[in-house]
N, C-alpha and C. Protein backbone atom coordinates (compact mmCIF):
# COMPACT_ATOMS: atom_id res chain seq x y z
N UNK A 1 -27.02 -3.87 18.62
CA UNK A 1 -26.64 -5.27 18.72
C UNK A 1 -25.13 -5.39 18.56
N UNK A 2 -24.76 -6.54 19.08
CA UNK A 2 -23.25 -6.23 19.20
C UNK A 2 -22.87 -8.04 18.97
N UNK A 3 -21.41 -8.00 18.90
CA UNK A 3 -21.13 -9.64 19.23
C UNK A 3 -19.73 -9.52 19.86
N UNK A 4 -19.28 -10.13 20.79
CA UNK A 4 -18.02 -10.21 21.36
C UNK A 4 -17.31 -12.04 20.80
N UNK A 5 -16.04 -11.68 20.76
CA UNK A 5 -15.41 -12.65 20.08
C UNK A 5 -14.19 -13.06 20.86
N UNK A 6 -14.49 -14.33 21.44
CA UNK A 6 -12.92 -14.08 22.59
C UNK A 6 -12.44 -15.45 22.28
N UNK A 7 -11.10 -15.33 22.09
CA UNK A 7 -9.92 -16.26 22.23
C UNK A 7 -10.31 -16.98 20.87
N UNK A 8 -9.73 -16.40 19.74
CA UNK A 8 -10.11 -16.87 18.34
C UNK A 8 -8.39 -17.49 18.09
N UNK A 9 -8.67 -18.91 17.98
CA UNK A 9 -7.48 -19.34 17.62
C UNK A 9 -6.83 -18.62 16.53
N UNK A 10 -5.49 -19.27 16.32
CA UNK A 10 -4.99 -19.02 14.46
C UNK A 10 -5.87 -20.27 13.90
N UNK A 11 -6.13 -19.45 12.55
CA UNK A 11 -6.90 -20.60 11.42
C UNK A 11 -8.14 -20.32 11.12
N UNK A 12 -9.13 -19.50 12.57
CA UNK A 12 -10.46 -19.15 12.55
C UNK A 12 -10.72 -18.40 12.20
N UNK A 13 -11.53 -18.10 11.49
CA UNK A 13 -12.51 -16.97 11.53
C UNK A 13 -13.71 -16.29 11.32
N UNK A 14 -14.16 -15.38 11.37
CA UNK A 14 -15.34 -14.92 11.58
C UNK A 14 -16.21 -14.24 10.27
N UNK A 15 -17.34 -14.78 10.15
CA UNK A 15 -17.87 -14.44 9.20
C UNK A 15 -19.69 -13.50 9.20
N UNK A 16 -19.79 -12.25 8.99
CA UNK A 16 -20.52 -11.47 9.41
C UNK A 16 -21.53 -11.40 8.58
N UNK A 17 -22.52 -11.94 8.75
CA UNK A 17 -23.98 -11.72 7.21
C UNK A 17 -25.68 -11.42 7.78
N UNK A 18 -26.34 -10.77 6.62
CA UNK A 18 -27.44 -10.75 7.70
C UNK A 18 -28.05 -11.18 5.80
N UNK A 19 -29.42 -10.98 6.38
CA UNK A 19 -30.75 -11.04 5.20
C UNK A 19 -30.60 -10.06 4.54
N UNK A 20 -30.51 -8.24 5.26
CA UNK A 20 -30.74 -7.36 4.86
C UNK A 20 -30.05 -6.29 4.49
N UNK A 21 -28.56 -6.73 4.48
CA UNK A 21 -27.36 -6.55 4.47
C UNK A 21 -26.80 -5.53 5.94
N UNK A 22 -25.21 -5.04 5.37
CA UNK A 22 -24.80 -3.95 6.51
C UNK A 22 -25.23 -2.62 6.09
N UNK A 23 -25.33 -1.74 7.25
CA UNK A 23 -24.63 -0.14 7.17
C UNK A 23 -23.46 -0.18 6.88
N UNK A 24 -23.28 -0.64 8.36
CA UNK A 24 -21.93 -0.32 8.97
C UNK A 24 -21.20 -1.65 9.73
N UNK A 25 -19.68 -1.92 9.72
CA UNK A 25 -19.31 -3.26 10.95
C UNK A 25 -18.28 -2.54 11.26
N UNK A 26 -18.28 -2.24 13.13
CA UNK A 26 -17.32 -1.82 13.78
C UNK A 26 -16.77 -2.90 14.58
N UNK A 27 -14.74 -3.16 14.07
CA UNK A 27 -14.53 -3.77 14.76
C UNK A 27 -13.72 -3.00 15.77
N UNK A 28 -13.60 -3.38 17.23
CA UNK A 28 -12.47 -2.70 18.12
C UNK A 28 -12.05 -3.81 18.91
N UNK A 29 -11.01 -3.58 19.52
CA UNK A 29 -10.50 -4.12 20.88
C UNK A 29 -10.85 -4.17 21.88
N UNK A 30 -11.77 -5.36 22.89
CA UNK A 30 -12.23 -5.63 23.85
C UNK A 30 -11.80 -5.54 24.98
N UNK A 31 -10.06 -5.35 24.84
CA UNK A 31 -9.25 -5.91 26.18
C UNK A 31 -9.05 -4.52 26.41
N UNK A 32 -8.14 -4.96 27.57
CA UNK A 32 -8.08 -3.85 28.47
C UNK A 32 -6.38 -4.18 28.38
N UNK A 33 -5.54 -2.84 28.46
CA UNK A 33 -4.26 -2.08 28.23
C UNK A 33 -4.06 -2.25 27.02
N UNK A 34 -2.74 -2.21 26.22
CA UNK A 34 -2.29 -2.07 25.25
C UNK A 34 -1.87 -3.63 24.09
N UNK A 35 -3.39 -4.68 24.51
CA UNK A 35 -3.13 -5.65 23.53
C UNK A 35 -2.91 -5.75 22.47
N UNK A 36 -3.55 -4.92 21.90
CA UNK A 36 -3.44 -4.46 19.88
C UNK A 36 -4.37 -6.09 19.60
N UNK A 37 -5.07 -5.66 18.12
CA UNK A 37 -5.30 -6.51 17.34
C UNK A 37 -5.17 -6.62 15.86
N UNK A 38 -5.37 -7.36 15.42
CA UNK A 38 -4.96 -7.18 13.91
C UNK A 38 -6.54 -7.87 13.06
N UNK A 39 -6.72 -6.78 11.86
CA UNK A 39 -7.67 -7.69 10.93
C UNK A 39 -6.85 -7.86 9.71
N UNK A 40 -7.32 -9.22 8.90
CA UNK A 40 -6.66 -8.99 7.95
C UNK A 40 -7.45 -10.33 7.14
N UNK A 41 -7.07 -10.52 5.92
CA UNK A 41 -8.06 -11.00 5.29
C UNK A 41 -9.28 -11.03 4.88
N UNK A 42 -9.79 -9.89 4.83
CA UNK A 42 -11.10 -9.09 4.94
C UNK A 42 -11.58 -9.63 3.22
N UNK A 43 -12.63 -10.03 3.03
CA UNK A 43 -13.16 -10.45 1.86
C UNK A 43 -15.05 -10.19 1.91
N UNK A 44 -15.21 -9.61 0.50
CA UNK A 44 -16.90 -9.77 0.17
C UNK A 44 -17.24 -10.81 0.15
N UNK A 45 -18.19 -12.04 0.25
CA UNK A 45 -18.82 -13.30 0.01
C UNK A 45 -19.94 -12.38 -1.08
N UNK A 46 -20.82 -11.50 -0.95
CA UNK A 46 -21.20 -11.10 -1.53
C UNK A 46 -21.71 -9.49 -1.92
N UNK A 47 -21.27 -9.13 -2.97
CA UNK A 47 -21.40 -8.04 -3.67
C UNK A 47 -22.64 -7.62 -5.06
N UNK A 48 -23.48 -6.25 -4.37
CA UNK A 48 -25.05 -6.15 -5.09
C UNK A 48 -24.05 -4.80 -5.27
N UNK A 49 -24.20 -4.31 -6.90
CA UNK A 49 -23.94 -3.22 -7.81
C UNK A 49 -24.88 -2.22 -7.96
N UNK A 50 -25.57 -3.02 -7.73
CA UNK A 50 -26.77 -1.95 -8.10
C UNK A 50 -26.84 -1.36 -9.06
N UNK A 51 -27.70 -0.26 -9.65
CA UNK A 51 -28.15 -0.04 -10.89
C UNK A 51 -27.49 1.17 -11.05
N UNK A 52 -26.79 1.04 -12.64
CA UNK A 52 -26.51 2.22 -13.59
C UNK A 52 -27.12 3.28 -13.16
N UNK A 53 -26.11 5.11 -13.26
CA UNK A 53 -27.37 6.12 -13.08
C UNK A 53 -27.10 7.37 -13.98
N UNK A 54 -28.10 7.51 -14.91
CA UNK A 54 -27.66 8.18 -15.83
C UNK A 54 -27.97 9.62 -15.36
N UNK A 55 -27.18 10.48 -15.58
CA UNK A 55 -27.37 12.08 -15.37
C UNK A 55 -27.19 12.57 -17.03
N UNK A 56 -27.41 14.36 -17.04
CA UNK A 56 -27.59 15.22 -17.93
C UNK A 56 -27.53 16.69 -17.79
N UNK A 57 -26.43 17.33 -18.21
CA UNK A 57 -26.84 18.57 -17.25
C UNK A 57 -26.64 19.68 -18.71
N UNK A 58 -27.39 20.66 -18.13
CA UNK A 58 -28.10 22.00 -19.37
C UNK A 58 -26.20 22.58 -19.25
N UNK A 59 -25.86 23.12 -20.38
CA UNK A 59 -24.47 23.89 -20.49
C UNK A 59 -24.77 25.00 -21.13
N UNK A 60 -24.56 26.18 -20.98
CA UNK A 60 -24.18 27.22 -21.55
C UNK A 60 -22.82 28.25 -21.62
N UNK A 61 -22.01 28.30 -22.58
CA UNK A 61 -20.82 29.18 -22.64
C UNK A 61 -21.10 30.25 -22.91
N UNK A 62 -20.16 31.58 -22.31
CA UNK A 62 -20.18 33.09 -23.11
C UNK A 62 -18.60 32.71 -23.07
N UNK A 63 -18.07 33.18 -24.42
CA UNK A 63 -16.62 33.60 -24.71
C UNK A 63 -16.30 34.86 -24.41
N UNK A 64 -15.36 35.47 -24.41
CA UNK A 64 -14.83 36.78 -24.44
C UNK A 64 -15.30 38.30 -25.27
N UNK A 65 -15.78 37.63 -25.90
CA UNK A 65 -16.83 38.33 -27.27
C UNK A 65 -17.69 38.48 -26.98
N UNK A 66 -18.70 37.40 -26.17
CA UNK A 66 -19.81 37.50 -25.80
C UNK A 66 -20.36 36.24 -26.78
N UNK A 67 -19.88 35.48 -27.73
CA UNK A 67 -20.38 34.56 -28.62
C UNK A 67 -21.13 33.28 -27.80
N UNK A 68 -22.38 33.21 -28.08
CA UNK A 68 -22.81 31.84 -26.83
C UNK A 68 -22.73 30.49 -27.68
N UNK A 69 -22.43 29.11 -26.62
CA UNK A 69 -22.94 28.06 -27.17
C UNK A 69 -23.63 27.24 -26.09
N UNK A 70 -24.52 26.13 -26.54
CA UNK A 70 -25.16 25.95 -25.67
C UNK A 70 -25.17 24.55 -25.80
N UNK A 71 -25.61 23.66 -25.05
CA UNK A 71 -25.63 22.08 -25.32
C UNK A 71 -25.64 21.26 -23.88
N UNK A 72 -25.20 20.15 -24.45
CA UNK A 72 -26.02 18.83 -23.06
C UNK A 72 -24.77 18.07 -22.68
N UNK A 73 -24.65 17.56 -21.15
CA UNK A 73 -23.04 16.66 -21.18
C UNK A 73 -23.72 15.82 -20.71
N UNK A 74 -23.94 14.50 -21.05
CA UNK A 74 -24.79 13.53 -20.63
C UNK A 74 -23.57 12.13 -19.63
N UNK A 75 -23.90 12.09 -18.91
CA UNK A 75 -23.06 11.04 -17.62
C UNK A 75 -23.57 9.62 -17.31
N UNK A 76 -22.98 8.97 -17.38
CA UNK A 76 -23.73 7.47 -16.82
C UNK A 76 -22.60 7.21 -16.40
N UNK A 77 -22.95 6.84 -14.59
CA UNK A 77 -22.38 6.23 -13.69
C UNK A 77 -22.52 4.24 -13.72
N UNK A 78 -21.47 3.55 -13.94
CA UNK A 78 -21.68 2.18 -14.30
C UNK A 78 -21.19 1.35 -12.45
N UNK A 79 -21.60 0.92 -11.96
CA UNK A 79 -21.47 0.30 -10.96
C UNK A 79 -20.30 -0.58 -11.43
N UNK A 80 -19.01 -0.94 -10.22
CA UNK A 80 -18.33 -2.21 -10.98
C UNK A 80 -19.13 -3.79 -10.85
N UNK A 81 -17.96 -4.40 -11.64
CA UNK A 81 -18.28 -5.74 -11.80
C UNK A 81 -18.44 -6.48 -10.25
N UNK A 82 -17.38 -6.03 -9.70
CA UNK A 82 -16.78 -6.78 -7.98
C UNK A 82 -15.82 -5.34 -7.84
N UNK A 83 -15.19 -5.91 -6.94
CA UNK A 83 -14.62 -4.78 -5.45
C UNK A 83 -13.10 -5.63 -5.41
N UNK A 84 -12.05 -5.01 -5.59
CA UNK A 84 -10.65 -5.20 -5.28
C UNK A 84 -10.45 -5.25 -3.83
């Protein structure tokens, strides 16, 4: 599915949403030779964090001696608040 967008004054603009959210939004240039376009003002309306994810992983050291220690490094990934 696609959408073409032609002759967008200054002042307008375009706003992209579904039910089920995005993958992906590719924008490109429609025209033909070297028009260029510009995006700018790009903003979330809305942002889902989703859930905390805690990890844990087994550690074991040998020193130089051969002396072992052993133990746990426990991780929790925190989603942010919003998006800069």
């Amino acid at each position: 599915n696609f959408v073409d967008v032609h002759n967008l004054g200054d002042g307008y603009t375009v706003l992209a949403s579904t039910a089920d959210g995005f993958q992906r939004i590719l924008a490109e240039n429609a025209g033909t030779g070297n028009q260029g376009f510009d995006i700018s003002g790009v903003r979330i309306e809305q942002f889902d964090a989703g859930s905390p994810v805690s990890m844990s992983f087994n550690v074991a050291v040998t020193d130089g001696d051969l002396d072992q220690a052993f133990g746990t490094i426990g991780v929790s990934l925190t989603p942010p608040d919003f998006i800069l």
